[in-house]
C-alpha atoms as a PDB file:
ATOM      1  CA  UNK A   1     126.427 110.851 103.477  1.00  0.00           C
ATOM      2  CA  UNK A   2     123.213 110.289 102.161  1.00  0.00           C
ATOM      3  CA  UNK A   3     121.412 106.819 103.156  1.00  0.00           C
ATOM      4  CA  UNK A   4     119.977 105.448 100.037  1.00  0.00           C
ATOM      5  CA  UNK A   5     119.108 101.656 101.358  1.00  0.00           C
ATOM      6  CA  UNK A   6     115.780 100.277 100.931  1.00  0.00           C
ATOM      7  CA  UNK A   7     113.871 100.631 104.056  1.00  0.00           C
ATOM      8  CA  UNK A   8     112.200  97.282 105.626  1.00  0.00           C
ATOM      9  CA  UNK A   9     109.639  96.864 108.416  1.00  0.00           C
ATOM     10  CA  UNK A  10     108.586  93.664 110.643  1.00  0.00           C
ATOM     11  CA  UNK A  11     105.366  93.014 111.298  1.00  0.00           C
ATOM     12  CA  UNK A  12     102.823  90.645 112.933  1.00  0.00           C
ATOM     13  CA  UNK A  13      99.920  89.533 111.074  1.00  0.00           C
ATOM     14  CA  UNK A  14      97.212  87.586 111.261  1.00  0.00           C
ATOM     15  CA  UNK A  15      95.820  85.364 109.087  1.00  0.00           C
ATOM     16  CA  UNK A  16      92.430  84.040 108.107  1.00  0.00           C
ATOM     17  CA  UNK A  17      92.428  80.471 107.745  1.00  0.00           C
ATOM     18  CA  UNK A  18      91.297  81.099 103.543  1.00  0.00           C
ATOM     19  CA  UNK A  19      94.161  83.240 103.450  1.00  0.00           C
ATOM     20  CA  UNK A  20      96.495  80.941 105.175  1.00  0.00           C
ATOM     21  CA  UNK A  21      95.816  78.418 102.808  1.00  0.00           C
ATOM     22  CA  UNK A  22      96.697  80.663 100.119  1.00  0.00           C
ATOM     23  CA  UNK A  23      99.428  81.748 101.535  1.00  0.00           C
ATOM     24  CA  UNK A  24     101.011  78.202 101.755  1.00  0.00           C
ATOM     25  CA  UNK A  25      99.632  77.051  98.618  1.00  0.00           C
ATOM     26  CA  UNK A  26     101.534  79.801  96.885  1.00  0.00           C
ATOM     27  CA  UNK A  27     104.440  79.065  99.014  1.00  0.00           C
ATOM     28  CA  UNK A  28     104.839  75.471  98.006  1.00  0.00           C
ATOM     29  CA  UNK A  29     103.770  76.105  94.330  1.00  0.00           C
ATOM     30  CA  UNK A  30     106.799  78.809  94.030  1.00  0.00           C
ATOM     31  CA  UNK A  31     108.793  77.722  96.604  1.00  0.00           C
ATOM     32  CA  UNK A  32     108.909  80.688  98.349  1.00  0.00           C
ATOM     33  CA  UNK A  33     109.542  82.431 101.959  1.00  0.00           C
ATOM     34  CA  UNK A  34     106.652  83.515 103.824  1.00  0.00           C
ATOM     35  CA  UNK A  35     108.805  87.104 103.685  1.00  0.00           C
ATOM     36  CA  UNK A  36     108.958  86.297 100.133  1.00  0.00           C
ATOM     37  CA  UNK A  37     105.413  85.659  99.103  1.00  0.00           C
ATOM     38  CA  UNK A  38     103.744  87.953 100.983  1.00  0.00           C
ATOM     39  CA  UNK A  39     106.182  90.734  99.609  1.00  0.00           C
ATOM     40  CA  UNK A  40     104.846  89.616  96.260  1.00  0.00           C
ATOM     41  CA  UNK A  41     101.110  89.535  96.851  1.00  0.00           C
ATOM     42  CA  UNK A  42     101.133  92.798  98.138  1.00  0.00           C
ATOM     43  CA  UNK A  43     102.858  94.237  94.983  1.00  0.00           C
ATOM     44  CA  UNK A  44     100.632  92.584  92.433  1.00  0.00           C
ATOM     45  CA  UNK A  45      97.431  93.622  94.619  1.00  0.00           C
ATOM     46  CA  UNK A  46      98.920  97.455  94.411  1.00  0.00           C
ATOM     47  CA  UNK A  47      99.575  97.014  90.947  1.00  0.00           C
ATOM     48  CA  UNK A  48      96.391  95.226  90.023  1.00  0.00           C
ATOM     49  CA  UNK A  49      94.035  97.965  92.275  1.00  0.00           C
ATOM     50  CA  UNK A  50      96.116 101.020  90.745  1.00  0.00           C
ATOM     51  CA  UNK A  51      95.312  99.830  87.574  1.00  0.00           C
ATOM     52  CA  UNK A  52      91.733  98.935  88.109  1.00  0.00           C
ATOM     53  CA  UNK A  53      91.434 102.440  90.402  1.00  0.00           C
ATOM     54  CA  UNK A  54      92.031 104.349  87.037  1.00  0.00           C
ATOM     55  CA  UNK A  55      89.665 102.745  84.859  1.00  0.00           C
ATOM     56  CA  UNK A  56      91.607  99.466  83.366  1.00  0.00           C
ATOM     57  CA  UNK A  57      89.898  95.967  83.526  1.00  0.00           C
ATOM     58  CA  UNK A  58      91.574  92.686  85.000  1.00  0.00           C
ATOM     59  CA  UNK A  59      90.479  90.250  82.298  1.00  0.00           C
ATOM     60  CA  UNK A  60      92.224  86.067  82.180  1.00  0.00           C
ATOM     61  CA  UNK A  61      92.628  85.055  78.990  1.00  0.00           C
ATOM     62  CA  UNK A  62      91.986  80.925  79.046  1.00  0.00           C
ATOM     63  CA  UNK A  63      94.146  79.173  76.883  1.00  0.00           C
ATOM     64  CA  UNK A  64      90.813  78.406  74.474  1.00  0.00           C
ATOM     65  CA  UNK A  65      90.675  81.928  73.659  1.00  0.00           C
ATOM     66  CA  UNK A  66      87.428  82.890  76.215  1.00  0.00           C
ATOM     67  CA  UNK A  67      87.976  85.710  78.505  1.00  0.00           C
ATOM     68  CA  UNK A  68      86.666  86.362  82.026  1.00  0.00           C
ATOM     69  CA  UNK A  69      87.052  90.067  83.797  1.00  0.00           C
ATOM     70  CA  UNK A  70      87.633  89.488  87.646  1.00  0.00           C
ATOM     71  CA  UNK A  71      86.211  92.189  89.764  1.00  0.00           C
ATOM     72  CA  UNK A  72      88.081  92.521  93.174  1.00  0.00           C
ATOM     73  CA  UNK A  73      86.270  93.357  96.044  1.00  0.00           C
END
């Protein structure tokens, strides 16, 4: 029999106050697990620098219309 389960890991991290604050603000805003939100962040950021690795731009659109293109570092 073939195991097709998702694998998981555990691990320890440590956190820079500035991302620590993040991480909570995030939490309370979407009422989510620290397992939770960090699962999230790390998708989006491996979507987001995928995208960005093969040429797209991460532009906000403001609800007035005006753009800005956000350039992670």
């Amino acid at each position: 029999m073939t195991d097709t389960a998702p694998k998981s890991h555990r691990f320890s991290i440590t956190f820079k106050p500035a991302a620590l604050d993040a991480l909570e603000q995030v939490m309370a805003r979407e009422r989510l697990s620290q397992t939770d939100a960090v699962n999230r962040a790390v998708q989006v950021y491996d979507f987001i620098a995928h995208r960005c690795a093969t040429g797209d731009d991460l532009v906000l659109r403001r609800p007035d219309g005006t753009t800005e293109t956000v350039h992670i570092i």
